[in-house]
Protein backbone atom coordinates (compact mmCIF):
# COMPACT_ATOMS: atom_id res chain seq x y z
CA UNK A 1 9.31 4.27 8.52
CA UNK A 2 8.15 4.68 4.92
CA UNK A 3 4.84 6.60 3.93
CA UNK A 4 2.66 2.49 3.44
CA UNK A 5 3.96 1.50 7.10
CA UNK A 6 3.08 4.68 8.09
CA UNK A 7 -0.40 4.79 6.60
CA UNK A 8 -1.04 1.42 7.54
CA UNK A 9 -0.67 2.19 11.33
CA UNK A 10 -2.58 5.58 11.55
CA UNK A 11 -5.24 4.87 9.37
CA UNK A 12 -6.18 1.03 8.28
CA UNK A 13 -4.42 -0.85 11.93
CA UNK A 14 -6.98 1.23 14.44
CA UNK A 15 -9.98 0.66 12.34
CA UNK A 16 -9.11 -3.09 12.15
CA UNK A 17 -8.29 -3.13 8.43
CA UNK A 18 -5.19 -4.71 6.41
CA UNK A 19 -4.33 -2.59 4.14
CA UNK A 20 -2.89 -3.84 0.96
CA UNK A 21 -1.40 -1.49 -0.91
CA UNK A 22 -0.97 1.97 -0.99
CA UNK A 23 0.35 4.29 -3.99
CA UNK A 24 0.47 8.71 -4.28
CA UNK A 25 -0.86 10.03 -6.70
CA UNK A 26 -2.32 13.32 -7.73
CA UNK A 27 -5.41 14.54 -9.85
CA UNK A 28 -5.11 14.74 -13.96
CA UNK A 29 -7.98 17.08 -14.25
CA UNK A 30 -9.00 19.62 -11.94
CA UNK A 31 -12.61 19.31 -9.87
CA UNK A 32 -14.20 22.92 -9.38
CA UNK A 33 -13.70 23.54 -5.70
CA UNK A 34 -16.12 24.71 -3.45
CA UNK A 35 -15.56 28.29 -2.25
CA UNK A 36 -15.30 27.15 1.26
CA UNK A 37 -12.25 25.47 0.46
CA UNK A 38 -8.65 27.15 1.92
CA UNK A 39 -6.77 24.40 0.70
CA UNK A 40 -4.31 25.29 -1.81
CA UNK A 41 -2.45 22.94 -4.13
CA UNK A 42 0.88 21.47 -2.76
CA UNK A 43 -0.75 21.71 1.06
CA UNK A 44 -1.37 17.89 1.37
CA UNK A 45 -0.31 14.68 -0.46
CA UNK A 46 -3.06 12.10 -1.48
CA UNK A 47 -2.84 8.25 -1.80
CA UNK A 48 -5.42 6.03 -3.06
CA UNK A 49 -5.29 2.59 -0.86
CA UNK A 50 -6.93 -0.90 -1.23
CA UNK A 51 -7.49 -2.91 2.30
CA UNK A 52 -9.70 -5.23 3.36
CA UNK A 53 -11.16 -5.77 6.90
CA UNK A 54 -9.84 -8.31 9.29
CA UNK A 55 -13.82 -9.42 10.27
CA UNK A 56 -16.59 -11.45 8.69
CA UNK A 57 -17.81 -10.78 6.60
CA UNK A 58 -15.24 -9.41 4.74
CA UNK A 59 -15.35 -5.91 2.90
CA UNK A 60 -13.06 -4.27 0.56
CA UNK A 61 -12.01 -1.23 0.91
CA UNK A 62 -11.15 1.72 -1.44
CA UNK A 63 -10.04 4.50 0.59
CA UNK A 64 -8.36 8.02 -0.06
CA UNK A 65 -5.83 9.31 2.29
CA UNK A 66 -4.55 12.36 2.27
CA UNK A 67 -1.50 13.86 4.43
CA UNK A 68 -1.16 17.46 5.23
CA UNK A 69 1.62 19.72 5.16
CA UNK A 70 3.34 20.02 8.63
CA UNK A 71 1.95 17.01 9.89
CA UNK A 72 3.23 13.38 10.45
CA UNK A 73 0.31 11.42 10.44
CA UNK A 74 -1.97 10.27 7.50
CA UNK A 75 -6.34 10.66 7.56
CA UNK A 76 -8.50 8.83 5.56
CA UNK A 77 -10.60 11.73 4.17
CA UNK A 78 -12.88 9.13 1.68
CA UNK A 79 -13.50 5.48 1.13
CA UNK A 80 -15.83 3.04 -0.88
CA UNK A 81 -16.79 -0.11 -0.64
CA UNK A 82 -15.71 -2.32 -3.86
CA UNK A 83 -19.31 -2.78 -4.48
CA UNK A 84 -19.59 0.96 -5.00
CA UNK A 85 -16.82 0.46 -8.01
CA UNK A 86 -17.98 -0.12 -11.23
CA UNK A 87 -14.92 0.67 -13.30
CA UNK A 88 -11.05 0.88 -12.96
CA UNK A 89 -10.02 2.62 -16.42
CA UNK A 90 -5.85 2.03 -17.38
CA UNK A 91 -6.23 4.52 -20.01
CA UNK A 92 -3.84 2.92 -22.04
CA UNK A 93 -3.55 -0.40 -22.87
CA UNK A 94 -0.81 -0.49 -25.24
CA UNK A 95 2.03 0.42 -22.85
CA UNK A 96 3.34 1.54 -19.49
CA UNK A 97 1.32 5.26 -18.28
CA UNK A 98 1.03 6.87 -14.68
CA UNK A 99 -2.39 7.66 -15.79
CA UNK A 100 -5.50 5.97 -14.42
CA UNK A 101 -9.37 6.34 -13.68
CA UNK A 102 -11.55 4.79 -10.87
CA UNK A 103 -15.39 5.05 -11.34
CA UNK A 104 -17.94 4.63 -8.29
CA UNK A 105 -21.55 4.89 -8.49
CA UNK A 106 -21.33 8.42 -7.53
CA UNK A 107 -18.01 9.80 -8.71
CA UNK A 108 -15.29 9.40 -10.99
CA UNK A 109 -11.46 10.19 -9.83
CA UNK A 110 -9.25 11.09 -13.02
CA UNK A 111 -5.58 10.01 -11.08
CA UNK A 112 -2.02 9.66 -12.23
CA UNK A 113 0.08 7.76 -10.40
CA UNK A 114 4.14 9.24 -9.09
CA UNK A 115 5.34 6.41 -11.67
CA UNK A 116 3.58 4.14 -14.31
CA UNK A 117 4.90 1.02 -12.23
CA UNK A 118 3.14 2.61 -9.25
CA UNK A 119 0.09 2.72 -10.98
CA UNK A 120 0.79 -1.36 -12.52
CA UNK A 121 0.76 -2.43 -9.01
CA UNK A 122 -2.49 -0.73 -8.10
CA UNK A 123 -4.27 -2.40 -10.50
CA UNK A 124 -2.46 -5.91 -10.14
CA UNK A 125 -3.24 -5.81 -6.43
CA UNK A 126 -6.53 -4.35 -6.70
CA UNK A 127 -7.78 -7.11 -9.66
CA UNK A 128 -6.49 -9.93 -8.19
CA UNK A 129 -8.35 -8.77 -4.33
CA UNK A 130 -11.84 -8.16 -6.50
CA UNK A 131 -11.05 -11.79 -7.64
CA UNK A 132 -10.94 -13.12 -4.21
CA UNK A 133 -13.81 -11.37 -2.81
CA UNK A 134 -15.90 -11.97 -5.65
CA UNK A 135 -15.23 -15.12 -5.44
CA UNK A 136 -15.89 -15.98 -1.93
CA UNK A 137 -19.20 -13.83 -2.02
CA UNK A 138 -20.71 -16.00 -4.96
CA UNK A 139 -19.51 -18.87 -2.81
CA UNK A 140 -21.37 -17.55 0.19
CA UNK A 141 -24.32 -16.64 -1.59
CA UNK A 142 -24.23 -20.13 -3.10
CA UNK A 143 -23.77 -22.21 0.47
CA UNK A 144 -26.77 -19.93 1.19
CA UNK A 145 -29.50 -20.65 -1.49
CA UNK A 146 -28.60 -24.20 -0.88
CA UNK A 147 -29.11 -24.24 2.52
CA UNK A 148 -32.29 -21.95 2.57
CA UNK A 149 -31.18 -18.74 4.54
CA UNK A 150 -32.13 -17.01 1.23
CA UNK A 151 -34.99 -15.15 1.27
CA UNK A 152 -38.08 -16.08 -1.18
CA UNK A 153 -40.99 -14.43 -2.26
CA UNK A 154 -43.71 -16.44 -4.22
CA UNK A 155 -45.01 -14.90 -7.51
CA UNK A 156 -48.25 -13.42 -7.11
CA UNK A 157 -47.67 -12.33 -3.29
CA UNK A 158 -46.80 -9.31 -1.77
CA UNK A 159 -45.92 -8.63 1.79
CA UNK A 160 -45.97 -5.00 2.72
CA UNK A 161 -44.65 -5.35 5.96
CA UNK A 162 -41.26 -3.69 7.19
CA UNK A 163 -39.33 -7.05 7.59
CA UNK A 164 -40.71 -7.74 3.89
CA UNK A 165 -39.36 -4.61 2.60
CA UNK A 166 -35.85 -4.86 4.24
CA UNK A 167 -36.12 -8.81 2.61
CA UNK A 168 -36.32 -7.49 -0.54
CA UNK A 169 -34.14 -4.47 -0.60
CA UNK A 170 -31.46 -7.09 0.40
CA UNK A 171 -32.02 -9.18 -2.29
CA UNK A 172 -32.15 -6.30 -4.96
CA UNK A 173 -28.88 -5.35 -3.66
CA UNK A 174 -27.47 -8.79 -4.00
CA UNK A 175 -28.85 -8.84 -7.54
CA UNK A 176 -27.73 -5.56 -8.84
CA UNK A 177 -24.08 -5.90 -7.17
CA UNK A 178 -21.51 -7.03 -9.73
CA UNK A 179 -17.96 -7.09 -9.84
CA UNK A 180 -15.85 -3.82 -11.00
CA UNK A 181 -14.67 -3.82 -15.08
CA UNK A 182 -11.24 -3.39 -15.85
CA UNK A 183 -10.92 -1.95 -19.50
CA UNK A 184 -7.59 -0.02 -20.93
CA UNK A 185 -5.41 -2.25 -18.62
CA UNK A 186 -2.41 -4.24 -20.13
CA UNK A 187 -3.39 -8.06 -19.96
CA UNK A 188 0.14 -8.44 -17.57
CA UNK A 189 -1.56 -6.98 -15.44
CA UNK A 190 -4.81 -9.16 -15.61
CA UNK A 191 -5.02 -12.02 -17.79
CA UNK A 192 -1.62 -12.62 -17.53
CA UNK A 193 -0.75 -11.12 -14.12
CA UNK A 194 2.09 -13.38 -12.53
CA UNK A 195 3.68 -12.99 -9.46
CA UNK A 196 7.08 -12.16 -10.88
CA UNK A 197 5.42 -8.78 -12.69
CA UNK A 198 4.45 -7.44 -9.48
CA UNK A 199 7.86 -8.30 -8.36
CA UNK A 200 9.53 -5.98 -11.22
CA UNK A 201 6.98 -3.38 -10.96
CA UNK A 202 7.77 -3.05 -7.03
CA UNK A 203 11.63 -3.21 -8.20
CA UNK A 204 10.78 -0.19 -10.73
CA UNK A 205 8.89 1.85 -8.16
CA UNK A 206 11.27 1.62 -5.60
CA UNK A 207 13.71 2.54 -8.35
CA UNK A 208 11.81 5.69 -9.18
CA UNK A 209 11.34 6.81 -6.17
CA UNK A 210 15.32 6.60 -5.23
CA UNK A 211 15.81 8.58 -8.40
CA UNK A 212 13.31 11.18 -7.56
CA UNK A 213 15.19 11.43 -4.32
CA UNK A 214 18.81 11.89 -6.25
CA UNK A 215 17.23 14.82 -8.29
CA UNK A 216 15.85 16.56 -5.29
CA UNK A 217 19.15 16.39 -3.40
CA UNK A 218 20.71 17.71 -6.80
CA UNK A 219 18.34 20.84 -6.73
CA UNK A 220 18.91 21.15 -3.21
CA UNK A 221 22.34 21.85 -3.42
CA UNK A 222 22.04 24.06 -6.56
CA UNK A 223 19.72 25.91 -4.71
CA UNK A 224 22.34 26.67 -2.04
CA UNK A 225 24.93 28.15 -4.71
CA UNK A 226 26.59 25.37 -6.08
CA UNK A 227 26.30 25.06 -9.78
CA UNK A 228 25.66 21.83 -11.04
CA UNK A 229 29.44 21.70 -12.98
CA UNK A 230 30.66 22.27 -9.28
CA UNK A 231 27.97 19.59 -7.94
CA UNK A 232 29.28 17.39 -10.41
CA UNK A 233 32.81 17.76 -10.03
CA UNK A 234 32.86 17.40 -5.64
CA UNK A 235 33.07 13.93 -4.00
CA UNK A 236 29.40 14.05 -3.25
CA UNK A 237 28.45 15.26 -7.06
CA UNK A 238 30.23 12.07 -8.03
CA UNK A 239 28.45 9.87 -6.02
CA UNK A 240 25.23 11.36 -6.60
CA UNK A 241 26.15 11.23 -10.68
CA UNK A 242 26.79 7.64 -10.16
CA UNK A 243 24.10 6.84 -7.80
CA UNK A 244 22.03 8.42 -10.71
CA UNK A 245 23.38 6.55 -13.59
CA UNK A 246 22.84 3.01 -11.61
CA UNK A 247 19.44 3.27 -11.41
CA UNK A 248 18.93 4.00 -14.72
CA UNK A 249 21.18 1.11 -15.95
CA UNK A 250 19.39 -0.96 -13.00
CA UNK A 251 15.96 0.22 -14.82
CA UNK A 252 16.80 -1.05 -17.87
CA UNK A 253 17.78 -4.00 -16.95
CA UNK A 254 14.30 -4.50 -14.90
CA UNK A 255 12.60 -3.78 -18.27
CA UNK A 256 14.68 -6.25 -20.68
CA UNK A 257 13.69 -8.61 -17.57
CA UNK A 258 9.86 -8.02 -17.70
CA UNK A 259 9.54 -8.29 -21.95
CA UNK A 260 11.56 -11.94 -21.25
CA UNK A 261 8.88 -12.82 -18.80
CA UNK A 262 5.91 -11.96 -20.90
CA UNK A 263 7.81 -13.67 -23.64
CA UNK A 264 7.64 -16.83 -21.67
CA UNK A 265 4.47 -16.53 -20.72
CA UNK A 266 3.37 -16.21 -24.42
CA UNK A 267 5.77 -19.35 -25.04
CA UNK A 268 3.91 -21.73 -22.23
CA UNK A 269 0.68 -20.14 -23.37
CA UNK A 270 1.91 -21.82 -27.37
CA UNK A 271 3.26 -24.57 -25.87
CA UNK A 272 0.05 -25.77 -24.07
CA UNK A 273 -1.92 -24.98 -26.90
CA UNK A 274 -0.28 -27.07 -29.16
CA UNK A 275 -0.30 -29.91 -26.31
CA UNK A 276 -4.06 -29.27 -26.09
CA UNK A 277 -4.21 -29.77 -29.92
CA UNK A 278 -2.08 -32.54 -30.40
CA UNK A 279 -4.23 -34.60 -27.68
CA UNK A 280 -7.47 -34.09 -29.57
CA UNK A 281 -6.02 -35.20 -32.65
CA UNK A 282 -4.48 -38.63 -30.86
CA UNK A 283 -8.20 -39.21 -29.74
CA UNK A 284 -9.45 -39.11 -32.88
């Protein structure tokens, strides 16, 4: 069982939650820890997860997951709702980075991700489920006003009673409660996010994380007093050697694939531009 499966059923299946994705990742900067802290770095493994509950009304959920040395099973240690998120920072939109911020109303997490396509799939997943929910709360809040559940309060009046109070703290919440802004992120992953990106950026994680695996085993058995021409030269060197230079070749490959998709998503972007042109100029 991978480490999502595995999250999914200790932490987001008993509290009735789907969880939608799930990525590791570690801190850039360093927060000051409290002197009651006895955890060291290297004792636990964190994930930042997305998941959204299975009731109505629906909430989504930004949760932090850690997993501690020794132990099998994962515990959700924070989470937010996505009305607590006011920003998800890519850092760099120019090109492909591990790095990442996520801003709440009352703390900001400075992240990078185990791989930049990690990281791509994070915020693909995550921009596209604050789309949805966003979108089906302005609905709800729309079927609402026009059917009168809405709470009103005339101009001039004031009710100081409790139920009055709780009426309007409701409706300031509603008001001040606005979707999450994405700035620094690469427009594939927004704008332009298709399902065939998230496709190559699962491809390149997956990838990555096969490599990663490769170089440990190669340590590991360098570590036990075979040096790496001797590694390189027995059956299982060779294998690994090739094993390693397929997934780079295979990585490649998943890039060139990616720039030809964007390319044809510029292309149809042209293409119904000029269509969009050409028909205002034919009803003239």
């Amino acid at each position: 069982m991978n480490s999502q499966s595995a999250i999914n059923k200790d932490v987001f299946i008993p509290s009735n939650e789907r969880m939608l994705v799930a990525v590791e990742v570690r801190r850039r900067k360093k927060k000051r820890m409290s002197f009651l802290s006895h955890v060291s770095k290297g004792e636990y493994a964190t994930f930042i997860c997305v998941s959204v509950t299975n009731t109505r009304p629906l909430q989504l959920i930004i949760s932090k997951v850690k997993q501690f040395r020794g132990s099998s099973s994962f515990t959700r240690t924070s989470q937010w709702t996505v009305e607590q998120l006011r920003q998800v920072n890519g850092i760099n939109p120019n090109k492909d980075s591990p790095e990442f911020d996520l801003v709440f109303v009352n703390t900001v997490d400075q992240w990078v991700a185990s791989s930049a396509a990690e990281k791509c799939i994070l915020i693909q997943i995550l921009y596209r489920a604050c789309q949805t929910y966003w979108e089906g709360k302005a609905g709800s809040l729309l079927k609402a006003n026009r059917q009168g559940t809405l709470p009103v309060v005339e101009a001039g009046h004031s009710d100081s009673s409790p139920s009055s109070r709780t009426r309007q703290t409701r409706r300031k919440s509603l008001v001040v409660s606005k979707p999450p802004e994405f700035i620094n992120c690469q427009s594939k992953l927004t704008r332009d996010a298709t399902t065939m990106n998230l496709f190559i950026y699962r491809c390149k994680a997956y990838m990555n994380h096969l490599k990663n695996k490769i170089v440990a085993n190669q340590r590991r058995l360098q570590s036990e007093g075979q040096t790496e021409e001797r590694a390189t030269k027995s059956p299982m060197g060779n294998i690994v050697h090739r094993m390693n230079v397929a997934v780079g070749e295979c990585g490649d490959r998943l890039t060139k694939a990616e720039d030809k998709t964007l390319g044809l998503v510029h292309a149809a972007h042209q293409l119904a531009d000029n269509a969009h042109k050409r028909a205002l100029k034919s009803t003239k």
